[in-house]
Protein backbone atom coordinates (compact mmCIF):
# COMPACT_ATOMS: atom_id res chain seq x y z
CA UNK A 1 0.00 0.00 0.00
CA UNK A 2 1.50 3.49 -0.85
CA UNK A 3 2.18 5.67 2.37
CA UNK A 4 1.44 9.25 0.55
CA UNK A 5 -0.29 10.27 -2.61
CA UNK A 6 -1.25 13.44 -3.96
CA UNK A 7 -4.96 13.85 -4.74
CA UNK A 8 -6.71 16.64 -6.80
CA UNK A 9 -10.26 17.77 -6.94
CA UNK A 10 -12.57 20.82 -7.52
CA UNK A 11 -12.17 21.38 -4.08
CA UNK A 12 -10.46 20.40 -0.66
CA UNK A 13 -13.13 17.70 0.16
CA UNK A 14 -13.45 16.14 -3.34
CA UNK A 15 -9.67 15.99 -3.33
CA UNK A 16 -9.27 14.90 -0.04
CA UNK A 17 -11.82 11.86 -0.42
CA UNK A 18 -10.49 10.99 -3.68
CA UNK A 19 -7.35 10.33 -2.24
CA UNK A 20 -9.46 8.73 1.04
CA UNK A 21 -10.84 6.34 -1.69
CA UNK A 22 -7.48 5.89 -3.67
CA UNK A 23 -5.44 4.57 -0.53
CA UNK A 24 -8.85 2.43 0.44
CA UNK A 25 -8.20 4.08 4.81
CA UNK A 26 -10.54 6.60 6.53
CA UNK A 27 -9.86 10.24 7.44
CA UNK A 28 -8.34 9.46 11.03
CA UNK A 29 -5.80 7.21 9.30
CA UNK A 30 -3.46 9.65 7.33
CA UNK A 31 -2.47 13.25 7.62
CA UNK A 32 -3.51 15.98 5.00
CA UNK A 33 -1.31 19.09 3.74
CA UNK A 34 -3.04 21.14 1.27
CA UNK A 35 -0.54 21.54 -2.03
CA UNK A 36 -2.23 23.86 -3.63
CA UNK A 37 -5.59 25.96 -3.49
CA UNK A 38 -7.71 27.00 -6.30
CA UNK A 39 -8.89 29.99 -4.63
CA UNK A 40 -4.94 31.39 -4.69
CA UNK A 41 -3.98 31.58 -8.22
CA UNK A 42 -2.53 34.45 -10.36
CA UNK A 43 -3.98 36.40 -12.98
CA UNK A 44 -2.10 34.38 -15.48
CA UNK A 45 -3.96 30.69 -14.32
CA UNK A 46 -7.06 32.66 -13.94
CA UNK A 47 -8.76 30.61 -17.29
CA UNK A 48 -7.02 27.38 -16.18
CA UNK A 49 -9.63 24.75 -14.50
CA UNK A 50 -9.90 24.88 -10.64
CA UNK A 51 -7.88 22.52 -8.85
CA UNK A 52 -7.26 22.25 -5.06
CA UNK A 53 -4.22 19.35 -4.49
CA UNK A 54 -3.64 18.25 -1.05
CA UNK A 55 -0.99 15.66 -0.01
CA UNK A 56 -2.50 12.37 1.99
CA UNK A 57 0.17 10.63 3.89
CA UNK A 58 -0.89 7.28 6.38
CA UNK A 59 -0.03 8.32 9.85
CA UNK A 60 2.80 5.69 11.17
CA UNK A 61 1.11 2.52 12.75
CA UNK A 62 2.23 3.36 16.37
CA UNK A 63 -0.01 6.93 16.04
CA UNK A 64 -3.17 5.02 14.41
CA UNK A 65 -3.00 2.64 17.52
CA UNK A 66 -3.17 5.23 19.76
CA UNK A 67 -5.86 6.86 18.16
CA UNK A 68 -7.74 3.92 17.79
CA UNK A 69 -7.24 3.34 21.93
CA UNK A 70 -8.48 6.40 22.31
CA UNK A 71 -11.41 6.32 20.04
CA UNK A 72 -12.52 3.02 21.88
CA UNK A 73 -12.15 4.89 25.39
CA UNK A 74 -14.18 7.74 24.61
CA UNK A 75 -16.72 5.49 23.39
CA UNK A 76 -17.80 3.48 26.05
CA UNK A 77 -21.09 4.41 27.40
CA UNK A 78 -21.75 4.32 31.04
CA UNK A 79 -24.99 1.95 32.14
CA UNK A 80 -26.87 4.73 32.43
CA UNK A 81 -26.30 6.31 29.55
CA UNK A 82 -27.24 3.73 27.34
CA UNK A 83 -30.48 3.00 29.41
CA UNK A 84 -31.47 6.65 27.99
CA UNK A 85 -30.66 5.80 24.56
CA UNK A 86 -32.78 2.66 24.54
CA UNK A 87 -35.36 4.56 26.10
CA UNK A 88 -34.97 7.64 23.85
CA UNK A 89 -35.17 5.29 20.93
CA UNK A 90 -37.90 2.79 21.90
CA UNK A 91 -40.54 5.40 22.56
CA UNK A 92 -40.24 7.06 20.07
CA UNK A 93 -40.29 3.93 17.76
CA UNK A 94 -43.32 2.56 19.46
CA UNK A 95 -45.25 6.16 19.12
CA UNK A 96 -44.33 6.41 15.71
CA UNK A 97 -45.11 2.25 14.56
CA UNK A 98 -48.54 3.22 16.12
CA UNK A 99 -49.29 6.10 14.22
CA UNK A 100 -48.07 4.20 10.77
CA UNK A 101 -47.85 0.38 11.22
CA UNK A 102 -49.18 -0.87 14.24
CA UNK A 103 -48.19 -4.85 13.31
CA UNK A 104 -44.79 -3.88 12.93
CA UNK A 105 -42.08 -4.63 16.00
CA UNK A 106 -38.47 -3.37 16.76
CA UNK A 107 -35.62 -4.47 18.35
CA UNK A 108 -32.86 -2.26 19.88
CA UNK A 109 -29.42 -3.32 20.90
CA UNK A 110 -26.08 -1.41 21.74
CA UNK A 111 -22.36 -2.07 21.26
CA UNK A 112 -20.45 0.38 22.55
CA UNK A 113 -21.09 3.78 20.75
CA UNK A 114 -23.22 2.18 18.29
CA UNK A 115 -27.23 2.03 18.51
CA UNK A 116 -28.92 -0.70 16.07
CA UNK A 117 -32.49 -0.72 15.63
CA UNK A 118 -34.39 -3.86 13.12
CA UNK A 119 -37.53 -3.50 12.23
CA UNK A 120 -39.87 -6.21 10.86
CA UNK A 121 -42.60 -5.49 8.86
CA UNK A 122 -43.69 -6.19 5.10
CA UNK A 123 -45.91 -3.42 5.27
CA UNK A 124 -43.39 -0.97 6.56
CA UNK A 125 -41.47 -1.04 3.02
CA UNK A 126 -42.19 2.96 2.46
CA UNK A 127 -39.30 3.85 4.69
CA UNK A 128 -37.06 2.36 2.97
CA UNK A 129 -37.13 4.51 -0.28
CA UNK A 130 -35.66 4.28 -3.65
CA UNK A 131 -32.24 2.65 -2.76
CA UNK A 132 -32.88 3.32 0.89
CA UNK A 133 -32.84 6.85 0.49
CA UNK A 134 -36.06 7.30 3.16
CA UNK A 135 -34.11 4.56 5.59
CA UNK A 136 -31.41 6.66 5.80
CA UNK A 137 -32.99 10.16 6.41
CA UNK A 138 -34.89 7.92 9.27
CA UNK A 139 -31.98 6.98 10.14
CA UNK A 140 -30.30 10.27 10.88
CA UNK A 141 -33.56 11.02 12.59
CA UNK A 142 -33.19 8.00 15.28
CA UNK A 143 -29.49 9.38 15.66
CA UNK A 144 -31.08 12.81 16.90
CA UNK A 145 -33.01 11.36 19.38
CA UNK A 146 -30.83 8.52 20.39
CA UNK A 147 -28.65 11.60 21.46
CA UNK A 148 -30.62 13.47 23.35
CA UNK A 149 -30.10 14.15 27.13
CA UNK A 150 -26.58 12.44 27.07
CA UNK A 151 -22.73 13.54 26.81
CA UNK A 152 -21.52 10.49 24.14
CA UNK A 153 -22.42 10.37 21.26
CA UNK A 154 -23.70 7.48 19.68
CA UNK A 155 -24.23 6.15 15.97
CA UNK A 156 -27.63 4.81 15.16
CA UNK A 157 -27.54 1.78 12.16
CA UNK A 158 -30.72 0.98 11.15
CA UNK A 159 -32.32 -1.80 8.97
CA UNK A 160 -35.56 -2.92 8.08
CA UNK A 161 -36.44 -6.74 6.76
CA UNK A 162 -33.06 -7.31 6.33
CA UNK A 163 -32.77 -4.14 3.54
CA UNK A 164 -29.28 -3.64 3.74
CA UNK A 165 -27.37 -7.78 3.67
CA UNK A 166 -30.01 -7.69 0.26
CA UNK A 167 -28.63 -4.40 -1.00
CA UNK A 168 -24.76 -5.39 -0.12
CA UNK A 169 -25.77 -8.89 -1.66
CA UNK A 170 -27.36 -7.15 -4.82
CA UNK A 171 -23.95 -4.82 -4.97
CA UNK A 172 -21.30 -7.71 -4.88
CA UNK A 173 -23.20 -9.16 -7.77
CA UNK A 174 -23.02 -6.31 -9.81
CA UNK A 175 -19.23 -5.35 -8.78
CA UNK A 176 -18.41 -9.05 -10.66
CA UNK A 177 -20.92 -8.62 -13.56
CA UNK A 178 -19.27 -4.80 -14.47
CA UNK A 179 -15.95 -6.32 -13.65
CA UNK A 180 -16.44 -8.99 -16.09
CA UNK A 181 -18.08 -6.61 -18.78
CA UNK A 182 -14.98 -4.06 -18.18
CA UNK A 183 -12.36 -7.06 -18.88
CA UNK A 184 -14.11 -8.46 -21.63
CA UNK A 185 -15.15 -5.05 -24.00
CA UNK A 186 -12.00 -3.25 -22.35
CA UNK A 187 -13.69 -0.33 -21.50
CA UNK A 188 -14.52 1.67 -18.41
CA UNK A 189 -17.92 1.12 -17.45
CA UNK A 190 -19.26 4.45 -15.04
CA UNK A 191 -22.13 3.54 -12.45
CA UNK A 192 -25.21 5.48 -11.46
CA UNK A 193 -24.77 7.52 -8.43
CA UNK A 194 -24.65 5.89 -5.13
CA UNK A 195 -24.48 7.06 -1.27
CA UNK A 196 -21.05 6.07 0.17
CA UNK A 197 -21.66 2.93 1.82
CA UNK A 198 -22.56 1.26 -1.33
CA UNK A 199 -19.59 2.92 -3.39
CA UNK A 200 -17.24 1.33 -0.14
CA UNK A 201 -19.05 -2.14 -0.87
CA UNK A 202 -18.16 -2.24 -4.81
CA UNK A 203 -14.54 -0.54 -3.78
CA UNK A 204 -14.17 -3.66 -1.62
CA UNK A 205 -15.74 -6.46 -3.62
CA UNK A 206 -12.94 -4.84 -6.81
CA UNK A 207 -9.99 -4.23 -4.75
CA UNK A 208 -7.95 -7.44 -5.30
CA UNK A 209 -8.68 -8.04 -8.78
CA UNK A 210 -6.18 -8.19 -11.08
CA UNK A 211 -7.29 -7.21 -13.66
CA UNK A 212 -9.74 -3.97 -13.34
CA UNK A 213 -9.73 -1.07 -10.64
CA UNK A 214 -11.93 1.31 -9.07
CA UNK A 215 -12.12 5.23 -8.65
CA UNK A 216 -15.36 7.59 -8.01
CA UNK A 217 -15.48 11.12 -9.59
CA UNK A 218 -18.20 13.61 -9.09
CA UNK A 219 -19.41 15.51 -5.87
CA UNK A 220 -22.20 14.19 -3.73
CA UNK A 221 -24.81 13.64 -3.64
CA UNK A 222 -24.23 12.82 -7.45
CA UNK A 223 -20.90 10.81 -6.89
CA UNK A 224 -20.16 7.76 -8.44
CA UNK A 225 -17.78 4.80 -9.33
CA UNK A 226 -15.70 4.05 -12.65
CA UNK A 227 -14.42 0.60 -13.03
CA UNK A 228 -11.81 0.80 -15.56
CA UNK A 229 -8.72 -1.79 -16.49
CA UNK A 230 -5.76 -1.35 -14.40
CA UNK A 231 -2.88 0.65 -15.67
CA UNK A 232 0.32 -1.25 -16.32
């Protein structure tokens, strides 16, 4: 794996998580120097295309352990904390089932700093949306309250009939069948736009071929993946 790239976008963020996406780490794992900013050119660039290029370089393994210690501390929640959270999250899930879908049951369970609430229904299939577009807004909406009236911060996953092993399921599939149409017609093949977990499950189904590679391009929400034959 290459310890430092440099990455170039529109601006900072696209650049930065181009490069995020290139090195296949999160944000906490490296540390970013901007190279250059589009917003500080001369007169003489001024008709050139805007380009921001910032410098991504993993932080040493030693560092990433420590933050990763620390990350784990801050996320415990004390026993009465997380008696809140299910509390927070289980009354508002039974008002709401009542008001919409009152066959419909929940379940609510906590790991650490994460909250994850199933719901089983087949009549509940409205908040899940066109590619789970409506179970994610929900979702950010269960985050809210989960997070009221306490001092950690928790992460609310949510899935409903089993949405999201279908969608990853669905994904994989369609990561070998482009992979396969890439290799065989040797062209890049672009995919429809896609929220970030689902570009991080194609990026992972592709990464150890041999044969084909994958970038995204775009800005959000309209970002998406290219699958193209690897460079030699």
């Amino acid at each position: 794996m290459e310890k430092s790239i440099i990455s170039e976008g529109k601006t900072t963020n696209e650049a930065i998580e181009k490069g995020l996406e290139q090195l296949k780490v999160s944000k906490n794992m490296v540390d970013i120097k901007v190279l250059e900013n589009s917003e500080k050119r001369s007169f003489f660039s001024i008709l050139s295309p805007r380009v921001v290029k910032v410098q991504l370089t993993i932080k040493e393994e030693k560092d990433h352990n420590e933050h990763i210690k620390k990350e784990k501390k801050e996320a415990e929640l004390s026993d009465k904390e997380e008696k809140i959270v299910i509390d927070n999250i289980s009354k508002f899930m039974t008002e709401f089932l009542e008001k919409t879908e009152e066959n419909a049951k929940f379940n609510v369970k906590i790991s650490k700093s994460t909250v994850y609430v199933d719901i089983e229904s087949q009549e509940i299939g409205f908040l899940i949306g066109y590619r789970g577009e409506t179970l994610y807004a929900f979702q950010n909406i269960l985050s809210a309250v989960a997070n009221k009236g306490i001092e950690q911060k928790v992460r609310v996953i949510l899935d409903i009939e089993g949405y999201k092993a279908k969608r990853e399921k669905a994904l994989e599939e369609l990561a070998e069948k482009i992979e396969k149409t890439v290799i065989k017609t040797r062209k890049s093949v672009t995919l429809e736009p896609m929220q970030a977990y689902e570009r991080k499950i194609i990026h992972t189904k592709l990464q150890n071929s041999e044969k084909v590679e994958t970038r995204s391009i775009g800005e959000e929400p309209r970002r998406r993946i290219v699958v193209e034959l690897k460079r030699k």
